[in-house]
Protein backbone atom coordinates (compact mmCIF):
# COMPACT_ATOMS: atom_id res chain seq x y z
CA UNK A 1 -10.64 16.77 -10.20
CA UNK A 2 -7.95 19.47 -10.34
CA UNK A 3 -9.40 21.15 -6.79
CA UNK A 4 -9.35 17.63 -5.09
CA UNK A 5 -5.88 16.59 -6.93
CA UNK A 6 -4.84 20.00 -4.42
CA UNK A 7 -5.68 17.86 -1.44
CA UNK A 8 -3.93 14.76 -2.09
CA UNK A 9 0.01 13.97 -1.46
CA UNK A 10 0.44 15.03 -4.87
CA UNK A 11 3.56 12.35 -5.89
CA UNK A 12 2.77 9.50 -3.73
CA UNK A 13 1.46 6.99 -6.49
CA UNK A 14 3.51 4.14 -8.04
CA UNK A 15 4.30 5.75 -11.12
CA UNK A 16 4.64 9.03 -10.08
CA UNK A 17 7.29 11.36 -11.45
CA UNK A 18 8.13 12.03 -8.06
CA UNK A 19 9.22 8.78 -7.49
CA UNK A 20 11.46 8.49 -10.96
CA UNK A 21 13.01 5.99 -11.16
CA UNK A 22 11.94 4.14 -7.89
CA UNK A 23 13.34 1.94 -5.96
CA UNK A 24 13.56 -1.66 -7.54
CA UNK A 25 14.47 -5.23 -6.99
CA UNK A 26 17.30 -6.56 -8.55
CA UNK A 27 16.47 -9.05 -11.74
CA UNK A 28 15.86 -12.53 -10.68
CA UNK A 29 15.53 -11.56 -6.60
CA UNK A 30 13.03 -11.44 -4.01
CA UNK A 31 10.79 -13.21 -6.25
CA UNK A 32 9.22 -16.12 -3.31
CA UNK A 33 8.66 -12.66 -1.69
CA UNK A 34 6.68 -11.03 -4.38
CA UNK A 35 4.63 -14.12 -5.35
CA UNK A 36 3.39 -14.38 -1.72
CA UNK A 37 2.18 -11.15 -2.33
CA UNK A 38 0.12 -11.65 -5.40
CA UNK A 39 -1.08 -14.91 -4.03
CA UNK A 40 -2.39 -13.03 -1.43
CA UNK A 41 -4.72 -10.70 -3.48
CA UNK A 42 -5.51 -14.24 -5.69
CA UNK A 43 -6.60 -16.27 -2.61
CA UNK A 44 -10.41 -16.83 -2.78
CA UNK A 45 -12.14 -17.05 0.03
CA UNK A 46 -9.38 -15.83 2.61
CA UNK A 47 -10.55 -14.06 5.90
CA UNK A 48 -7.31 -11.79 5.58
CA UNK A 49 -7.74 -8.66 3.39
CA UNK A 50 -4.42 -6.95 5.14
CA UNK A 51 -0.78 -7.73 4.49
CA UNK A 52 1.34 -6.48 6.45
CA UNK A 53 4.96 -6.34 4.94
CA UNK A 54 7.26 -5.42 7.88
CA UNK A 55 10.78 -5.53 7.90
CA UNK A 56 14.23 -3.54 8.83
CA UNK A 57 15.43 0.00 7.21
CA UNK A 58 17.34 -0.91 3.68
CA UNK A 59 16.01 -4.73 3.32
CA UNK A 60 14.06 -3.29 0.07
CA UNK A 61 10.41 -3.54 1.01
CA UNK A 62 9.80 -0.62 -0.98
CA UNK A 63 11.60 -1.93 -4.00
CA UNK A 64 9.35 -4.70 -3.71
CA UNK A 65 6.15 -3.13 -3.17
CA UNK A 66 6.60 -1.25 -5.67
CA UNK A 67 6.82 -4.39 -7.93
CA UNK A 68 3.61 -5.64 -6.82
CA UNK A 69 2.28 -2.37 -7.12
CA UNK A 70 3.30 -2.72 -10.75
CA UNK A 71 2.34 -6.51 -11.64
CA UNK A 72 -0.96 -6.82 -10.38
CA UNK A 73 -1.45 -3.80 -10.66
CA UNK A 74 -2.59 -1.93 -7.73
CA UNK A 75 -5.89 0.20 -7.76
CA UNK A 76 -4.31 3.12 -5.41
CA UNK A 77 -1.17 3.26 -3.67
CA UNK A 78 0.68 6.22 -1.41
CA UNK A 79 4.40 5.67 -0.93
CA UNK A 80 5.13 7.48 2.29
CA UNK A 81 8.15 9.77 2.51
CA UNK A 82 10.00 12.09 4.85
CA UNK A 83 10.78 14.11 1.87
CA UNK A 84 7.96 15.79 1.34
CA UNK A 85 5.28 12.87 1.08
CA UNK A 86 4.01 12.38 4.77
CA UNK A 87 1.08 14.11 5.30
CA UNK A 88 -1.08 11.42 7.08
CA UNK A 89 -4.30 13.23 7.08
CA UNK A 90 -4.22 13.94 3.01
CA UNK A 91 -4.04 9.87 2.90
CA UNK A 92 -7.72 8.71 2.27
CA UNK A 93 -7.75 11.36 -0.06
CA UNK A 94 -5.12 10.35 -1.98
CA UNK A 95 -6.41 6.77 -2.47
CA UNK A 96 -9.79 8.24 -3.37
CA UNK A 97 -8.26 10.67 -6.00
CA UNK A 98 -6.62 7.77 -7.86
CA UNK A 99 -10.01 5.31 -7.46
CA UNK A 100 -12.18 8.03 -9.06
CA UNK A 101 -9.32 8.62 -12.02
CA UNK A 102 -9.57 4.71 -12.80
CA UNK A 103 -13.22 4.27 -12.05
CA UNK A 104 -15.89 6.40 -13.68
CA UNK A 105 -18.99 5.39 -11.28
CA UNK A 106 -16.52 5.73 -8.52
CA UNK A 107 -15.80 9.22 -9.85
CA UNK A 108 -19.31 10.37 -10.44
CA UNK A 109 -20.20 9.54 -6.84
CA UNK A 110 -17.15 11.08 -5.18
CA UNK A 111 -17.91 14.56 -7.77
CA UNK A 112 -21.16 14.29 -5.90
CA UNK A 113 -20.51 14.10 -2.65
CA UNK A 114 -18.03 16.84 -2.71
CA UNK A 115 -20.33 18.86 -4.59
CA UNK A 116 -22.64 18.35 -1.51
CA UNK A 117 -20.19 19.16 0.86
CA UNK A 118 -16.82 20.46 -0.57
CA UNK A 119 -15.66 20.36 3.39
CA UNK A 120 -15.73 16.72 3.19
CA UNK A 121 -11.75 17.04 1.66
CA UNK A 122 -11.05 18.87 5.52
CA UNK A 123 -13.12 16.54 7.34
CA UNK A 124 -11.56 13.37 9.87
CA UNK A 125 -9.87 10.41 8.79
CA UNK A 126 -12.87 8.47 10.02
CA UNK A 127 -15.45 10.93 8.30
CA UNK A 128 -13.63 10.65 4.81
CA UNK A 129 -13.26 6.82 5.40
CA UNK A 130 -16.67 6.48 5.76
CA UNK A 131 -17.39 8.58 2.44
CA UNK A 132 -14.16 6.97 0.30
CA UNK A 133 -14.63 3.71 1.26
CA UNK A 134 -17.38 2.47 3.19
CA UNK A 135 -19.78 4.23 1.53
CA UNK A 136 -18.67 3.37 -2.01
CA UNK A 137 -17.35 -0.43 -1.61
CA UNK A 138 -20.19 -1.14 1.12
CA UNK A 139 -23.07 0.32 1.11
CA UNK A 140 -23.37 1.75 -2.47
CA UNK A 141 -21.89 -1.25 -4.22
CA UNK A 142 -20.65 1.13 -7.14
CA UNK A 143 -17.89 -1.30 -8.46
CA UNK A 144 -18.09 -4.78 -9.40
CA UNK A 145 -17.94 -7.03 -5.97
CA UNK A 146 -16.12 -9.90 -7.97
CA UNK A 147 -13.21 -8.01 -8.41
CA UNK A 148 -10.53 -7.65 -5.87
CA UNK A 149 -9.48 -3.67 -5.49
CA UNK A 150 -5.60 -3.45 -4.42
CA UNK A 151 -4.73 -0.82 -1.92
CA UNK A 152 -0.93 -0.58 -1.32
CA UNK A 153 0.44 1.60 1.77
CA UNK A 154 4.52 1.91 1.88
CA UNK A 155 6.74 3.37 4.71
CA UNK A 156 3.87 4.02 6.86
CA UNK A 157 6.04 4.77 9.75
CA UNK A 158 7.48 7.44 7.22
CA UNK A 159 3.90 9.00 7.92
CA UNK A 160 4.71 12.65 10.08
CA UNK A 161 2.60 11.76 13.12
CA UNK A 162 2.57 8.05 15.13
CA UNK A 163 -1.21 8.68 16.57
CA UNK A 164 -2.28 9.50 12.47
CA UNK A 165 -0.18 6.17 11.73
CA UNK A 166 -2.17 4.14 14.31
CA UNK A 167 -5.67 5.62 13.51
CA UNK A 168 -5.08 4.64 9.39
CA UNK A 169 -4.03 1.08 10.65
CA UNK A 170 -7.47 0.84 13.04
CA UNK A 171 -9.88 2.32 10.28
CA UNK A 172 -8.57 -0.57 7.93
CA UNK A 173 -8.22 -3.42 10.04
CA UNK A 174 -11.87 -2.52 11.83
CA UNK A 175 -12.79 -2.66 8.12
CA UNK A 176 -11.14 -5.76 7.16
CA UNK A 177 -12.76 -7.01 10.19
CA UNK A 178 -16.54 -5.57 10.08
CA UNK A 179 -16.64 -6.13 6.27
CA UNK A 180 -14.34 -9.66 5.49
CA UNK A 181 -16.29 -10.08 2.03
CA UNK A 182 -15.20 -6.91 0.78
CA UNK A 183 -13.85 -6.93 -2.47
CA UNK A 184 -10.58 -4.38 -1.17
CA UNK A 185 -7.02 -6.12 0.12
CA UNK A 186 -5.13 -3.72 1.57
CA UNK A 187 -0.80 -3.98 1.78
CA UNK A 188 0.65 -1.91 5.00
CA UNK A 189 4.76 -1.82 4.52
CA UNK A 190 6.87 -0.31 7.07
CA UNK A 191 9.64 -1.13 10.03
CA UNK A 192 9.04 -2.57 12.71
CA UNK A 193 8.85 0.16 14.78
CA UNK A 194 7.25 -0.33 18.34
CA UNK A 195 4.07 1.24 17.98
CA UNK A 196 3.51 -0.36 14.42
CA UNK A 197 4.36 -3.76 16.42
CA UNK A 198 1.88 -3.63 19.46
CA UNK A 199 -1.09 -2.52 17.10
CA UNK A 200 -0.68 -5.30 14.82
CA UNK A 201 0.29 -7.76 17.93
CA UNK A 202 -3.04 -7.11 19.58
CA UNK A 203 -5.04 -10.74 19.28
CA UNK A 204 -7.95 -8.34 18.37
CA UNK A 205 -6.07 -7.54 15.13
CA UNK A 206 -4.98 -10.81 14.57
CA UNK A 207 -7.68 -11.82 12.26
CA UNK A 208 -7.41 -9.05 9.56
CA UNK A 209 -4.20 -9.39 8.75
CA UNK A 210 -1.38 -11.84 7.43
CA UNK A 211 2.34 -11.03 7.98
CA UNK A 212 5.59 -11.28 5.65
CA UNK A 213 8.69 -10.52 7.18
CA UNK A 214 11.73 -9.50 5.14
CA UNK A 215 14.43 -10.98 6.72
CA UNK A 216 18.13 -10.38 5.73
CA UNK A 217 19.74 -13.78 7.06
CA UNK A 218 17.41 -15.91 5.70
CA UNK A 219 18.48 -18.63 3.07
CA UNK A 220 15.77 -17.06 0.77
CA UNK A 221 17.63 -13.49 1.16
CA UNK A 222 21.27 -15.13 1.47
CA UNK A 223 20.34 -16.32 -2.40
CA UNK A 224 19.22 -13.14 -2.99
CA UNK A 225 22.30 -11.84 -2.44
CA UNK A 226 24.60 -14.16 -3.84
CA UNK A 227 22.77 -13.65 -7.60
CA UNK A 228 23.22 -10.23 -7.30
CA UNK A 229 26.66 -10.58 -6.46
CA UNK A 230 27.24 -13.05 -9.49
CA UNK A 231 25.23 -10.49 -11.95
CA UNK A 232 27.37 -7.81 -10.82
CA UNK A 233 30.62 -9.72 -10.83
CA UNK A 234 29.73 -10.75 -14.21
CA UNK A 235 29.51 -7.07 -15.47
CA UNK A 236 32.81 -6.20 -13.82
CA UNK A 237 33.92 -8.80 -16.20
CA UNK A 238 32.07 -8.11 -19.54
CA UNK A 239 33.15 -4.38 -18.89
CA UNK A 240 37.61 -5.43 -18.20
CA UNK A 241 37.55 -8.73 -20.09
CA UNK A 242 41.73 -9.00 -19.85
């Protein structure tokens, strides 16, 4: 575990040191937002096993993945960042790292294969895709299939390289799509940015996905706003009461 910790983005999870303290929503805010989200994973039945949470620089999607992250709580997550945390091809990696830490079967077949072939941690993004999840969650059915695995992606388009941030998007949404029973939902948050846009616009795409745009003049965020405003005003006040 040590060797393959080595080829992760060591710092990327939700409650990584790294990322002390993160980014988080203000008390009593973006809470329609965050329920969607955990509805999402709850839904039973739903074709969708991709969310993709897309908005503007600043609106706070990472503040509130990083409260779903927390709340459900997610199974593996990689927060993207220019600062040090953007190595796209380490990604699969990472997410199998933290599977095989919470999962003991899953960690017993990953010690396995990489005992069979300790290049597999330098292969492709499709080849270890294949081996960290297809393989595991598919064929092998190591982990119970009633329960719903939660894969959370944030600032992908913080990822160094645009081709390695298209070819993470295809693997999963050809998975989503090949596999729609799987037992693994999958959150992608980043900006809009336009080659982020025209993947997830093509109608080929269409059915893995859902969308939740964080929007900054919306009545939902305008309320937002205004009880953070009030909270803060009301410090101000507690602090200088004269």
């Amino acid at each position: 575990m040590d060797k393959f910790l080595q080829h992760t983005i060591i710092g990327a999870e939700f409650d990584s040191s790294d990322r002390h303290p993160p980014p988080r929503c203000h008390p009593g805010t973006r809470l329609a937002i965050i329920e969607r989200c955990k509805n999402f994973v709850d839904q039973d039945g739903g074709k969708e096993k991709m969310r993709w949470v897309v908005g503007g620089a600043g609106v706070g999607k990472s503040a509130i993945m990083q409260i779903v992250a927390e709340e459900i709580p997610a199974d593996a997550s990689v927060f993207f960042s220019v600062n040090g945390r953007n190595d796209g091809t380490k990604f699969f990696a990472t997410i199998a790292y933290q599977l095989a830490v919470k999962y003991e079967p899953y960690q017993h077949f990953i010690r396995n294969a990489i005992n069979r072939d300790p290049s597999l941690l330098r292969k492709s993004l499709p080849a270890q895709f294949r081996k960290f999840i297809v393989d595991p969650f598919i064929h092998q059915h190591l982990l119970n299939p009633s329960q719903q695995f939660v894969i959370i992606i944030d600032g992908l388009d913080e990822c160094d390289d645009p081709k390695t941030q298209r070819e993470i998007l295809g693997l999963i949404s050809d998975f989503c799509i090949k596999y729609s029973a799987s037992p693994v939902v999958w959150f992608v948050a980043s900006r809009p940015e336009p080659h982020i846009t025209s993947f997830f616009d093509n109608a080929r795409i269409t059915p893995a996905y859902t969308k939740e745009e964080v929007e900054i003049d919306s009545d939902e965020a305008c309320k937002d706003v205004e009880q953070y405003l009030r909270d803060e005003l009301n410090e101000v006040k507690l602090a200088y009461p004269t």
